[in-house]
C-alpha atoms as a PDB file:
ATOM      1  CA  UNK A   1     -14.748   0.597  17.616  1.00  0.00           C
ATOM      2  CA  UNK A   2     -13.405   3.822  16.156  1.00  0.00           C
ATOM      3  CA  UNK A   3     -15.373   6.839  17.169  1.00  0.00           C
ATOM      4  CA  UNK A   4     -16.133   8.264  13.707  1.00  0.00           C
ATOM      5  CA  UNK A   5     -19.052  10.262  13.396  1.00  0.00           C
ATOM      6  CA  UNK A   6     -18.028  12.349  10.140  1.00  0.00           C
ATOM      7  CA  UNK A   7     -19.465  13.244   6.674  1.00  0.00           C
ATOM      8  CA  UNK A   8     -16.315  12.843   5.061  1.00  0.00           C
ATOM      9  CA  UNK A   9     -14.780   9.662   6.197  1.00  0.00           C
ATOM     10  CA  UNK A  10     -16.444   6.642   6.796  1.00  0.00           C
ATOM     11  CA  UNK A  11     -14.577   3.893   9.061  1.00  0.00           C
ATOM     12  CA  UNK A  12     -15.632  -0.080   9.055  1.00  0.00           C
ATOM     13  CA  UNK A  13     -14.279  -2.287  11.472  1.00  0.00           C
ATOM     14  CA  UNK A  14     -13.724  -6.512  11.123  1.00  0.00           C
ATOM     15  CA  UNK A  15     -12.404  -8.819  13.808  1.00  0.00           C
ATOM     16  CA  UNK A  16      -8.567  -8.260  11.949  1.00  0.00           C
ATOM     17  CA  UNK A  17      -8.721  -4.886  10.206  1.00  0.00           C
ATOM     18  CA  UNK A  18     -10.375  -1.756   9.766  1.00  0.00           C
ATOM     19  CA  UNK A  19     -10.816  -0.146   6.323  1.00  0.00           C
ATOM     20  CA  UNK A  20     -10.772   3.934   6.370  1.00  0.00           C
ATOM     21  CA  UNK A  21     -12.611   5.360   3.219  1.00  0.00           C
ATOM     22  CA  UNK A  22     -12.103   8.723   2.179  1.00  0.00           C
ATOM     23  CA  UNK A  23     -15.431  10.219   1.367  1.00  0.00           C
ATOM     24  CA  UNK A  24     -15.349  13.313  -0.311  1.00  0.00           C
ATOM     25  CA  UNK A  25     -16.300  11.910  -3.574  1.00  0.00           C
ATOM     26  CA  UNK A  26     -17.112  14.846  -5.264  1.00  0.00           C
ATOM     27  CA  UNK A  27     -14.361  16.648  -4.480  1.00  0.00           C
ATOM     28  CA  UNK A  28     -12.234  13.476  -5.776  1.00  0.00           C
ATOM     29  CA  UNK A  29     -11.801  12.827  -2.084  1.00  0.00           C
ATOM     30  CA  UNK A  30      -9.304  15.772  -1.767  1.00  0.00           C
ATOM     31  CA  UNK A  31      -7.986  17.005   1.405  1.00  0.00           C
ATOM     32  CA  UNK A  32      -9.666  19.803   3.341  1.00  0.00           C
ATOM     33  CA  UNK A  33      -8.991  20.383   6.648  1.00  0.00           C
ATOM     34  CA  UNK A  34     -12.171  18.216   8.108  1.00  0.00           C
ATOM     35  CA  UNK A  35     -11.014  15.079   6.066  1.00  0.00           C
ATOM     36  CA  UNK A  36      -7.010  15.324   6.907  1.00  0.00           C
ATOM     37  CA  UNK A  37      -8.286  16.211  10.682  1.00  0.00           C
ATOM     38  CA  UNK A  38     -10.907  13.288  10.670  1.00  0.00           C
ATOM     39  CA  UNK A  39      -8.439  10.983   9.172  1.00  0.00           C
ATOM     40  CA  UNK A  40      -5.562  11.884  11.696  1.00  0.00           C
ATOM     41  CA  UNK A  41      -8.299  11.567  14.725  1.00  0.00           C
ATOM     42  CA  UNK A  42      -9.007   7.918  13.242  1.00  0.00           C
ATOM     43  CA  UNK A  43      -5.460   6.977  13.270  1.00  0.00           C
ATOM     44  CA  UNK A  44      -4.594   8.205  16.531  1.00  0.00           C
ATOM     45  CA  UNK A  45      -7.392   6.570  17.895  1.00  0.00           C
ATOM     46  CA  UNK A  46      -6.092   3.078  15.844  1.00  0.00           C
ATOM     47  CA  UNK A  47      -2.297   3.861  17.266  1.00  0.00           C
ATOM     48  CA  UNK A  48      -3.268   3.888  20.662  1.00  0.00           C
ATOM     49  CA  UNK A  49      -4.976   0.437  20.234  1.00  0.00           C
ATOM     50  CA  UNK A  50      -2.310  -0.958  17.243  1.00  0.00           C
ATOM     51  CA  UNK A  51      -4.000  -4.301  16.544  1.00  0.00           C
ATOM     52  CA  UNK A  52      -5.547  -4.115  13.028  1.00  0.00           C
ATOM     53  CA  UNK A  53      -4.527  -3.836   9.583  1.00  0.00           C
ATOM     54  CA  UNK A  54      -5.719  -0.907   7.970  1.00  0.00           C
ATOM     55  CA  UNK A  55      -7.033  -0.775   4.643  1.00  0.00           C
ATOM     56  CA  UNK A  56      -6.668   2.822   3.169  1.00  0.00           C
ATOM     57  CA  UNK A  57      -9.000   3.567   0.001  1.00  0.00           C
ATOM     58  CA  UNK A  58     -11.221   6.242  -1.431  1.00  0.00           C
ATOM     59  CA  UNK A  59     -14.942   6.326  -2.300  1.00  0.00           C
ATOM     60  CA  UNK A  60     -15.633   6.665  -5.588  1.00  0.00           C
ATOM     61  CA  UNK A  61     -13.049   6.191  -8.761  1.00  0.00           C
ATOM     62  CA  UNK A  62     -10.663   8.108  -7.430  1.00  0.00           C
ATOM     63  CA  UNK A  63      -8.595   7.385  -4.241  1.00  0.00           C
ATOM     64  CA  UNK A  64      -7.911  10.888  -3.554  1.00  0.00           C
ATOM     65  CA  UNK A  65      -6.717  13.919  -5.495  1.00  0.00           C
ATOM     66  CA  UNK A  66      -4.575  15.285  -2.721  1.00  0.00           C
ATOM     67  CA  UNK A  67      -4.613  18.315  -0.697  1.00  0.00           C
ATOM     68  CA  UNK A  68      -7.430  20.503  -2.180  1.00  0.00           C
ATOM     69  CA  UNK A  69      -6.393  23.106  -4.769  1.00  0.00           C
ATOM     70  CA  UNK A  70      -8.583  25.514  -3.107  1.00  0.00           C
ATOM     71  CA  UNK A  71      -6.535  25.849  -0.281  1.00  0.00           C
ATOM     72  CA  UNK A  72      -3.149  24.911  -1.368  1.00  0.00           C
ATOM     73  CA  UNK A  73      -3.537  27.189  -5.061  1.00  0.00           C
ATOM     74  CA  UNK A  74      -5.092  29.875  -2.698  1.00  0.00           C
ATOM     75  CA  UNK A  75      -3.700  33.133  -1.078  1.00  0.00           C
ATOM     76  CA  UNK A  76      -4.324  31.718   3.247  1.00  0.00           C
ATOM     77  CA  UNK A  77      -0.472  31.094   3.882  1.00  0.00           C
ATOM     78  CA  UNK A  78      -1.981  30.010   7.524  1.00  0.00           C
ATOM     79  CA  UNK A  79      -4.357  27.511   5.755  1.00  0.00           C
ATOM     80  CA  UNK A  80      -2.206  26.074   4.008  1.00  0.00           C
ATOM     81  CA  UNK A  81       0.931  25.415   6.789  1.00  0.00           C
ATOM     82  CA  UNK A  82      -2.062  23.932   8.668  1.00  0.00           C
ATOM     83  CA  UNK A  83      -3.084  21.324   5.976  1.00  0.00           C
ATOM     84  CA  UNK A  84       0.080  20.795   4.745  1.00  0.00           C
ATOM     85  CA  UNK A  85       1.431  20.042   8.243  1.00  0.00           C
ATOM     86  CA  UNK A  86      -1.231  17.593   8.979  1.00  0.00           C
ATOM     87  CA  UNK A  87      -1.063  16.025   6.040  1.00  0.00           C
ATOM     88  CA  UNK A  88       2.694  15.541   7.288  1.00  0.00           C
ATOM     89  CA  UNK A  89       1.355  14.369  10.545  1.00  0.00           C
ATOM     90  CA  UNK A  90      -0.788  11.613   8.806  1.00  0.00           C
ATOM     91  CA  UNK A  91       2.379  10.256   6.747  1.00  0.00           C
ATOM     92  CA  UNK A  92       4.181   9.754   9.973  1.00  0.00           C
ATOM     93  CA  UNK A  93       0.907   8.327  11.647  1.00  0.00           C
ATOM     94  CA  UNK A  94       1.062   5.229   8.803  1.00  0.00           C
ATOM     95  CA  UNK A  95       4.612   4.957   8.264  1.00  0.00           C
ATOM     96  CA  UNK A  96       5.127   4.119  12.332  1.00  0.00           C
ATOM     97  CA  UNK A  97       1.705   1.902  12.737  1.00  0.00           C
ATOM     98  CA  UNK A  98       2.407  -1.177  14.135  1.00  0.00           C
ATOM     99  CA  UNK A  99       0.414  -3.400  12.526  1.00  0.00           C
ATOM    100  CA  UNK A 100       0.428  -4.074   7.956  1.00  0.00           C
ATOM    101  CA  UNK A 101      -0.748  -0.681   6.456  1.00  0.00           C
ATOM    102  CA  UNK A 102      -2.478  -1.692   3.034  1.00  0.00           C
ATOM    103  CA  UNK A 103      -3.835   1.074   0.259  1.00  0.00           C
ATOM    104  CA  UNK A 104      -6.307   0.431  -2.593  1.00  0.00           C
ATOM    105  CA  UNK A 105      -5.518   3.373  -5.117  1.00  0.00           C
ATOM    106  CA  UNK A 106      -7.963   3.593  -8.207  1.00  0.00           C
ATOM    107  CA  UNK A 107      -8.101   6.374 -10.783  1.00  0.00           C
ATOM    108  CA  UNK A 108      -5.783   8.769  -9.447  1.00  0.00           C
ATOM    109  CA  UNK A 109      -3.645   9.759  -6.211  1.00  0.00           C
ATOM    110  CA  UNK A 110      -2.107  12.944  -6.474  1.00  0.00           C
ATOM    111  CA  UNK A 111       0.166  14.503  -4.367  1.00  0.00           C
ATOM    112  CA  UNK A 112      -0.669  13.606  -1.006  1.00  0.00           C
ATOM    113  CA  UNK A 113      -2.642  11.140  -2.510  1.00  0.00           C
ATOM    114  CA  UNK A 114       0.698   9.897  -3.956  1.00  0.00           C
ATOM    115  CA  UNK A 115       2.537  10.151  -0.610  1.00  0.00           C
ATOM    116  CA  UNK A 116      -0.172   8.446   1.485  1.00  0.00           C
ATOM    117  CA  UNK A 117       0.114   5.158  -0.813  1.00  0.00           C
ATOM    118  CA  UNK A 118       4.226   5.677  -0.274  1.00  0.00           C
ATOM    119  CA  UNK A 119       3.575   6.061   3.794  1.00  0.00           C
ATOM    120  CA  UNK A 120       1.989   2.387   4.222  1.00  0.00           C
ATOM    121  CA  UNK A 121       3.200  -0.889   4.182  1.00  0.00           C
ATOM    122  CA  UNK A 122       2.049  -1.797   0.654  1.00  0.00           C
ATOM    123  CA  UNK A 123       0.255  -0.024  -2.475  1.00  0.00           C
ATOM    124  CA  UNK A 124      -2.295  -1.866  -4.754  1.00  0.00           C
ATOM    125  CA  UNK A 125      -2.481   0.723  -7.485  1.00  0.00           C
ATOM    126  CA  UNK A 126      -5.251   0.234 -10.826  1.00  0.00           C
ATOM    127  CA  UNK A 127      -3.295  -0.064 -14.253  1.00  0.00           C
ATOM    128  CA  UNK A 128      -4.711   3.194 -15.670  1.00  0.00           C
ATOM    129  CA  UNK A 129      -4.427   5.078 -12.128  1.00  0.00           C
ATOM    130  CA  UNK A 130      -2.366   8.205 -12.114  1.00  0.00           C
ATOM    131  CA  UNK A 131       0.196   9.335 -10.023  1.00  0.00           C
ATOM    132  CA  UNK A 132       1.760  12.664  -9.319  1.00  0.00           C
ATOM    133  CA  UNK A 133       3.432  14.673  -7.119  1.00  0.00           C
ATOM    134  CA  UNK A 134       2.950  18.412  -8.501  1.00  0.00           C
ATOM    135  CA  UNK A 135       4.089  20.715  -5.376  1.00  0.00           C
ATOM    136  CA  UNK A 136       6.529  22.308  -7.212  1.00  0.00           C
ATOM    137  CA  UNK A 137       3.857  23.985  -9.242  1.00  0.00           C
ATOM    138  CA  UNK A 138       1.918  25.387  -6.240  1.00  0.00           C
ATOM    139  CA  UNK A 139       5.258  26.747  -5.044  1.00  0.00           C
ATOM    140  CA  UNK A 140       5.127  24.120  -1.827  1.00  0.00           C
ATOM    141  CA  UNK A 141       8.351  22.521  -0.536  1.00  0.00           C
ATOM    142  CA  UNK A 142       7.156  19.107   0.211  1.00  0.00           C
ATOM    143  CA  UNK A 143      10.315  18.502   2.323  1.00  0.00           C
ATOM    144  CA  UNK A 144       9.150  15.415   4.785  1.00  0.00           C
ATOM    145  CA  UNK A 145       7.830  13.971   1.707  1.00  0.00           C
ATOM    146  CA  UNK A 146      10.249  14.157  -0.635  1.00  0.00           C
ATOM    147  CA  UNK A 147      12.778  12.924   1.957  1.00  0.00           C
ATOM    148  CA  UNK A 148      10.333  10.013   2.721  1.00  0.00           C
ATOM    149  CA  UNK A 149      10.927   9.341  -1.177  1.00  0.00           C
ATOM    150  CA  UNK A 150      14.490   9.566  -1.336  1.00  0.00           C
ATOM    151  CA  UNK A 151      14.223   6.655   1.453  1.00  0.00           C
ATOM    152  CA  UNK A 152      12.322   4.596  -0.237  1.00  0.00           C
ATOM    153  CA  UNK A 153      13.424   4.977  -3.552  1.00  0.00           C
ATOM    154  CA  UNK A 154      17.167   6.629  -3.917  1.00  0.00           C
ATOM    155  CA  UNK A 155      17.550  10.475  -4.285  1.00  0.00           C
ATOM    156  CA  UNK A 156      17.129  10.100  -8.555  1.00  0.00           C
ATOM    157  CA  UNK A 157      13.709   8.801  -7.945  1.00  0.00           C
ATOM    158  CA  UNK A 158      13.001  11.452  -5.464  1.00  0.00           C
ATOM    159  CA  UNK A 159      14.672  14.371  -7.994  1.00  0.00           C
ATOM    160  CA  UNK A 160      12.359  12.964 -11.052  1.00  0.00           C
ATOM    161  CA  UNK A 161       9.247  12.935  -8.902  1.00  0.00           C
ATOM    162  CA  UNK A 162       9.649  16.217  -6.672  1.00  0.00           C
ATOM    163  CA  UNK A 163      11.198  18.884  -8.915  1.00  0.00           C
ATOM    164  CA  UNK A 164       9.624  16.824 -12.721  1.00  0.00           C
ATOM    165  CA  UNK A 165       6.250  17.342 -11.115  1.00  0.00           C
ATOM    166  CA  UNK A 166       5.232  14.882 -14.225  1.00  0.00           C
ATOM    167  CA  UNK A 167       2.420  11.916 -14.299  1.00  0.00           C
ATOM    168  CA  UNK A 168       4.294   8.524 -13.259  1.00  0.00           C
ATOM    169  CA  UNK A 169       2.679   5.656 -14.462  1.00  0.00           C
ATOM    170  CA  UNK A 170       1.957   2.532 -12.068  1.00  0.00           C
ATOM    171  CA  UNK A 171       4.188   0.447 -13.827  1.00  0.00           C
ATOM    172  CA  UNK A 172       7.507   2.954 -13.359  1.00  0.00           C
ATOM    173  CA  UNK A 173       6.404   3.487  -9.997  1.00  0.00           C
ATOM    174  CA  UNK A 174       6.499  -0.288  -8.802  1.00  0.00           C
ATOM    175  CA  UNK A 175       9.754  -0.585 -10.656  1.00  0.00           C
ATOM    176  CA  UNK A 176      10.864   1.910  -8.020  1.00  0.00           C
ATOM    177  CA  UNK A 177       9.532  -0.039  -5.264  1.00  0.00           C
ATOM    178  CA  UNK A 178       6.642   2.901  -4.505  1.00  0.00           C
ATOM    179  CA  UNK A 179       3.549   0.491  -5.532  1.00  0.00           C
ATOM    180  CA  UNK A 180       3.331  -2.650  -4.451  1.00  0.00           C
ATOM    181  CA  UNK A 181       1.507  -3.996  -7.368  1.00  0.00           C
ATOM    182  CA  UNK A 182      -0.164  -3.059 -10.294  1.00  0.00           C
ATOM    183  CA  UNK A 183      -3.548  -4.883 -11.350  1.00  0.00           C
ATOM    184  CA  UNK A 184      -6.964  -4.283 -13.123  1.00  0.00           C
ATOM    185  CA  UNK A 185      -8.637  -1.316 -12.171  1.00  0.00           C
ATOM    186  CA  UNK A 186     -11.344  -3.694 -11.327  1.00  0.00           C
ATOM    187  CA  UNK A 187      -9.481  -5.737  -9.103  1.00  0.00           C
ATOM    188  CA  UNK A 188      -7.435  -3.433  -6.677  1.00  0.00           C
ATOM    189  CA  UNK A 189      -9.633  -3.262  -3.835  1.00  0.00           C
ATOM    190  CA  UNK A 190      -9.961  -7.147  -3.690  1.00  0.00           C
ATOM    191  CA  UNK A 191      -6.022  -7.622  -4.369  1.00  0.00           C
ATOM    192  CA  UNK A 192      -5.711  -4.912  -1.133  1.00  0.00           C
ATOM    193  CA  UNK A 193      -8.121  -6.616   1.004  1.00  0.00           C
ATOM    194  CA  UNK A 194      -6.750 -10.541   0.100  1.00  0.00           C
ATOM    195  CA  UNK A 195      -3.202  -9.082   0.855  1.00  0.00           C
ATOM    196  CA  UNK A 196      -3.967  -7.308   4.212  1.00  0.00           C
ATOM    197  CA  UNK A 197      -5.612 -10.437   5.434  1.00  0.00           C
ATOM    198  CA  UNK A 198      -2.428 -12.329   4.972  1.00  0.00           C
ATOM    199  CA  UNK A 199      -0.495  -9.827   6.113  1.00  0.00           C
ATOM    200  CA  UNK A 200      -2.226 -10.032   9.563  1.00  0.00           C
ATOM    201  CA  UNK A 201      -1.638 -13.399   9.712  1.00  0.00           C
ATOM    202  CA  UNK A 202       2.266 -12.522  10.664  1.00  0.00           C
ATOM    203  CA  UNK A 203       2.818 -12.070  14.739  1.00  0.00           C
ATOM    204  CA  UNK A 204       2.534  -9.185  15.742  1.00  0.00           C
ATOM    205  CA  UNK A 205       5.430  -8.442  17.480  1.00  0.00           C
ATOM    206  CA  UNK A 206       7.779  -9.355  14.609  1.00  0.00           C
ATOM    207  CA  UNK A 207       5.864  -7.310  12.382  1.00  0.00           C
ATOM    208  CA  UNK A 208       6.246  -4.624  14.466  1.00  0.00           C
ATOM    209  CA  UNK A 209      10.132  -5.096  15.113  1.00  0.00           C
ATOM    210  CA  UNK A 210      10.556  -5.354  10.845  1.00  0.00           C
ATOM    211  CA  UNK A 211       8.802  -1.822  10.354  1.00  0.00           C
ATOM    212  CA  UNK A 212      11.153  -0.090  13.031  1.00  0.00           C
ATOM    213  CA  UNK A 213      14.119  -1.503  11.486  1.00  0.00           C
ATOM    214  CA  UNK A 214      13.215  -0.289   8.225  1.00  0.00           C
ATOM    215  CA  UNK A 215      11.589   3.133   9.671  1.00  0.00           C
ATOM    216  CA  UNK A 216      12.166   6.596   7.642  1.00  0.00           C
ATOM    217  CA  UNK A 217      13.841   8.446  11.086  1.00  0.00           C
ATOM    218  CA  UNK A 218      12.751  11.630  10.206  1.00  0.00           C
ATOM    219  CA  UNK A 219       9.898  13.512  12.050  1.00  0.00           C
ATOM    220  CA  UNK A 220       7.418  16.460  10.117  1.00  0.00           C
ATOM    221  CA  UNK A 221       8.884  18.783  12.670  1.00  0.00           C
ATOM    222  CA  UNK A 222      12.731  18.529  10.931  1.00  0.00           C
ATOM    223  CA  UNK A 223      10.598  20.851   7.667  1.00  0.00           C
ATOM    224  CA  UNK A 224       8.808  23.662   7.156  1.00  0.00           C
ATOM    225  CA  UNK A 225       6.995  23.590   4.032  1.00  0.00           C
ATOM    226  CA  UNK A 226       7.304  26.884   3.290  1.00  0.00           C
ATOM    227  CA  UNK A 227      10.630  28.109   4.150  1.00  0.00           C
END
């Protein structure tokens, strides 16, 4: 079992998979430096074992509003390299796991919300959820990111999200390959579970080879996010 003992994430293991809540609900689940350093613990921890799908939601109706205005809107230049660069840290953390990566996003995922449901496998985003990537307006570089995009998606996609800073709706954003799929609000967190399941039906070690063919080669490390 994962050795969570924290306030702010809550971590339930099955025979397969593992779901990893955030649980900052009244903060819209939004990244402080106890959740992003709780959540990279738990991955690390899941890494070093790398035999269960992870299911990646947030408590409450909404997934996660990114890294917390507080500190990223605020005047602590150290604070903010530090949560930014873990944040970083936890993209690379799902984008190299092993084993099918699966997130349930409801209501909103914002920034590194956004990113996080771009890092896994797959994305099972609600109809009315929205997405955003708003950096630019807190005067962050969001290089690893934004190059994580332009992988995924082409450098237009990237341009549009990163420097437009503007609400994408779930719909665009699948037809850009960024969400997986795009159901009911009601229904996301069942579609993510039912998918993961099959998804660990695959072996292992081909699943493994298939994500390291189609890796993002890029480490946190190449960026500084405020250059």
């Amino acid at each position: 079992m994962v050795s969570v003992d924290s306030p702010v994430l809550d971590v339930d293991e099955s025979e397969r998979t593992v779901s990893v809540v955030l649980d900052r609900p009244d903060k819209r689940n939004a990244f402080n430096l106890e959740l992003v350093n709780e959540l990279y613990d738990a991955l690390v921890e899941l890494e070093e074992r790398s035999e269960k799908g992870i299911l990646l939601t947030g408590n409450g109706p909404v997934t996660t509003a990114g890294a917390d205005v507080s500190i990223v809107g605020g005047d602590d230049e150290g604070k903010k390299r530090e949560l930014t660069g873990k944040i970083n840290d936890v993209y690379e953390l799902l984008h190299r796991y092993p084993r099918p990566t699966v997130m349930a996003v409801k209501g909103a995922a914002v920034g590194a919300g956004f990113q996080l449901a771009i890092a896994v496998d797959f994305a099972v985003a609600g109809e009315e959820t929205t997405l955003l990537k708003p950096e630019i307006e807190y005067g962050v570089f969001s290089g690893y990111s934004t190059r994580m995009i332009a992988h995924e998606a082409g450098n237009d996609v990237a341009r549009e999200i990163a420097l437009g800073g503007k609400t994408i709706t779930p719909e665009r954003a699948q037809q850009w390959g960024l969400i997986s799929e795009v159901v009911a609000d009601s229904a996301v967190e069942e579609t993510a579970i039912e998918m993961l399941e099959e998804l660990v039906e695959y072996d292992p070690g081909a699943y493994e080879a298939t994500k390291q063919a189609l890796r993002f080669d890029h480490s946190p490390d190449d960026f500084d996010n405020y250059p």
